[in-house]
Protein backbone atom coordinates (compact mmCIF):
# COMPACT_ATOMS: atom_id res chain seq x y z
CA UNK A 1 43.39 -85.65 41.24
CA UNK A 2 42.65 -87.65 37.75
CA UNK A 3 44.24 -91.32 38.23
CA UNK A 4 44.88 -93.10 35.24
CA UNK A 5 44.84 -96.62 33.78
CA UNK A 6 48.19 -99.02 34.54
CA UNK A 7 47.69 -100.17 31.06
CA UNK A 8 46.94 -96.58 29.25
CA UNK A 9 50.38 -96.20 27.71
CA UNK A 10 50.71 -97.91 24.06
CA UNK A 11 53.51 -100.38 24.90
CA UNK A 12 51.67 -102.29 27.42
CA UNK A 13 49.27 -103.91 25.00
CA UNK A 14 49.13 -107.61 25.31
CA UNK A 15 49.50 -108.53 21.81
CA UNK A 16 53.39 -107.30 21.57
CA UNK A 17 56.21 -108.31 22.59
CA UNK A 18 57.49 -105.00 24.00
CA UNK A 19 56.68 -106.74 27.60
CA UNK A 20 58.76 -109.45 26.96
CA UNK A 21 62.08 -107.23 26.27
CA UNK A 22 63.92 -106.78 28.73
CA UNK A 23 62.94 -110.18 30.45
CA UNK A 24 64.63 -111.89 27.52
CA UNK A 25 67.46 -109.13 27.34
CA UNK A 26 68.27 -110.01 30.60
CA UNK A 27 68.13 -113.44 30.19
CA UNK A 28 69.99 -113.60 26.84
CA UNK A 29 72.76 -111.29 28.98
CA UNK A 30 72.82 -114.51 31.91
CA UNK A 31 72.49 -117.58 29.53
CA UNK A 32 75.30 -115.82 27.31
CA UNK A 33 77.87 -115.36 30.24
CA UNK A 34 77.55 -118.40 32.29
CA UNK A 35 77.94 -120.26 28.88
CA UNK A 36 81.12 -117.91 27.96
CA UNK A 37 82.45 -118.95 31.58
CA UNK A 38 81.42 -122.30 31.32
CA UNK A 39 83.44 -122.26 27.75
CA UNK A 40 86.54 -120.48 29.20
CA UNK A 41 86.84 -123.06 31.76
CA UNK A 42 86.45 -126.21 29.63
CA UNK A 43 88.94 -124.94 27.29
CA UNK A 44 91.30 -124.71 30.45
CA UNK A 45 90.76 -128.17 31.94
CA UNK A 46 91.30 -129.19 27.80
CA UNK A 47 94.47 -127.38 27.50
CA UNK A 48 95.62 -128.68 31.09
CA UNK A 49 94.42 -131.97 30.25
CA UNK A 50 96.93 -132.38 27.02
CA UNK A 51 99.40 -130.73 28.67
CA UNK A 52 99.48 -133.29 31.62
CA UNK A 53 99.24 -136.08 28.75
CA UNK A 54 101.89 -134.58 26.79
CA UNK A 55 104.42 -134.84 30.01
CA UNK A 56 105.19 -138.70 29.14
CA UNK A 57 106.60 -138.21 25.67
CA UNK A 58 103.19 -138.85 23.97
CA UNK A 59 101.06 -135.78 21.73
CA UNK A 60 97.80 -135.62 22.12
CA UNK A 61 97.43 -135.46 18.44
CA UNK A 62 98.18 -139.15 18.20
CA UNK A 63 95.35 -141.61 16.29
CA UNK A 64 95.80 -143.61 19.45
CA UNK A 65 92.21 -144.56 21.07
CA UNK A 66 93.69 -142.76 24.47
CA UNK A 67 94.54 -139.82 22.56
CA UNK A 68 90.95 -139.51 20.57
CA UNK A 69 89.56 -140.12 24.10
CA UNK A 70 90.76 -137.12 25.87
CA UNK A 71 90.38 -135.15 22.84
CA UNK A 72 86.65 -135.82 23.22
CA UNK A 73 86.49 -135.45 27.06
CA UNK A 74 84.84 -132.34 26.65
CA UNK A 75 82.88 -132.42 23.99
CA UNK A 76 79.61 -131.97 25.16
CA UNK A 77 80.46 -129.40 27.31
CA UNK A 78 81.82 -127.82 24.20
CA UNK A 79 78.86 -128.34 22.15
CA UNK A 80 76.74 -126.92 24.96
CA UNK A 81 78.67 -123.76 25.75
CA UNK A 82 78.53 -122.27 22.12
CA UNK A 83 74.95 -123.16 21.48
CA UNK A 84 74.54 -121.31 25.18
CA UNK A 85 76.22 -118.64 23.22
CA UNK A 86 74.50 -118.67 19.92
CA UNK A 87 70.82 -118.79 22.02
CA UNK A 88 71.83 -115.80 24.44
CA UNK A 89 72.92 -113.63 21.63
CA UNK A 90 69.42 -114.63 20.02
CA UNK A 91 67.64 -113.32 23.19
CA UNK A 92 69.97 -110.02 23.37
CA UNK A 93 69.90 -109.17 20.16
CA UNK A 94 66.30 -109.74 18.96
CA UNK A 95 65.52 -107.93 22.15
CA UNK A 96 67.77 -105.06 21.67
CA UNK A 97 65.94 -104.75 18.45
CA UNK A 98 62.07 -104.53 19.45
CA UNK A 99 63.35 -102.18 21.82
CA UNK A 100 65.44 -100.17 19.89
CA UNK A 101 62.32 -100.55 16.84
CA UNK A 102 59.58 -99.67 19.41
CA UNK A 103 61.65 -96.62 20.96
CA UNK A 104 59.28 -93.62 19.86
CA UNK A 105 56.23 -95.70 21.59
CA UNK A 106 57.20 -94.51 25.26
CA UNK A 107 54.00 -92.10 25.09
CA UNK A 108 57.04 -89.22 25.13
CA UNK A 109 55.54 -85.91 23.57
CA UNK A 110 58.62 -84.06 23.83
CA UNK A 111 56.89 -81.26 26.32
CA UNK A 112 59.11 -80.71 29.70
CA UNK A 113 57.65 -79.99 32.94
CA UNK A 114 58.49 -77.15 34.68
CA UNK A 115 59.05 -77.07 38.32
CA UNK A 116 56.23 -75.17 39.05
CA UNK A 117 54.14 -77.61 36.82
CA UNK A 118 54.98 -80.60 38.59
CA UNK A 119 54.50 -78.88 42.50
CA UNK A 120 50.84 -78.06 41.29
CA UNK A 121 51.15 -74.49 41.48
C-alpha cells in the first residue's frame, strides 16, 4: 500500500492563507456574537437605566450633568461592542472569501469511486 505525503494536496502550502480559514471563520463567528450579546445587553441596562431615571419626573434628555452622565454610562461598552462587530465580520467575511476563491483547489478531479474500487477488489 502507497502512503502519501500529509502535505501533498495544493492547499496545504505554507505560503497561503487557506490554513488560516476556518481558524479565523470561526473566530470572526465567536468575537461577532459575544460582541452582539454583549451589545444587546448594554442597550438593555441603557434603556432600563433611563427608564428608572425617568420615574421622578426628570427625561433623560435633559443638558443636566446627571442626565449627560448616565447617557454616557455605557459608552465604552458601546464603542467596544460594534468595533467587536465590525472586526468579527472582517474575520468571517474575508475568510468566507479565500475559501469560497480557493474552492476548486481541494485536489477534487471529479472521478467517483466505486464500491468495489474503494474495498480493493
Amino acid at each position: 500500500m502507497e502512503t502519501t505525503p500529509a502535505d501533498a494536496s495544493p492547499t496545504a502550502s505554507h505560503g497561503d492563507f487557506s490554513r488560516y480559514t476556518r481558524p479565523l471563520l470561526i473566530l470572526g463567528i465567536v468575537v461577532a456574537v459575544v460582541s452582539a450579546v454583549l451589545l444587546l445587553v448594554v442597550l438593555g441596562l441603557d434603556a432600563f437605566t433611563a427608564t428608572v431615571y425617568s420615574v421622578g419626573g426628570k427625561s433623560i434628555d435633559d443638558g443636566t450633568p446627571e442626565a449627560q452622565a448616565l447617557r454616557d454610562q455605557y459608552l465604552g461598552a458601546k464603542i467596544a461592542a460594534i468595533v467587536g462587530l465590525v472586526v468579527g465580520g472582517v474575520f468571517l467575511v474575508g475568510s468566507l472569501l479565500v475559501m469560497y476563491f480557493n474552492r476548486s483547489r481541494g485536489g477534487d478531479d471529479g472521478d467517483d469511486l466505486s464500491f468495489d474500487e474503494l474495498a480493493g477488489e
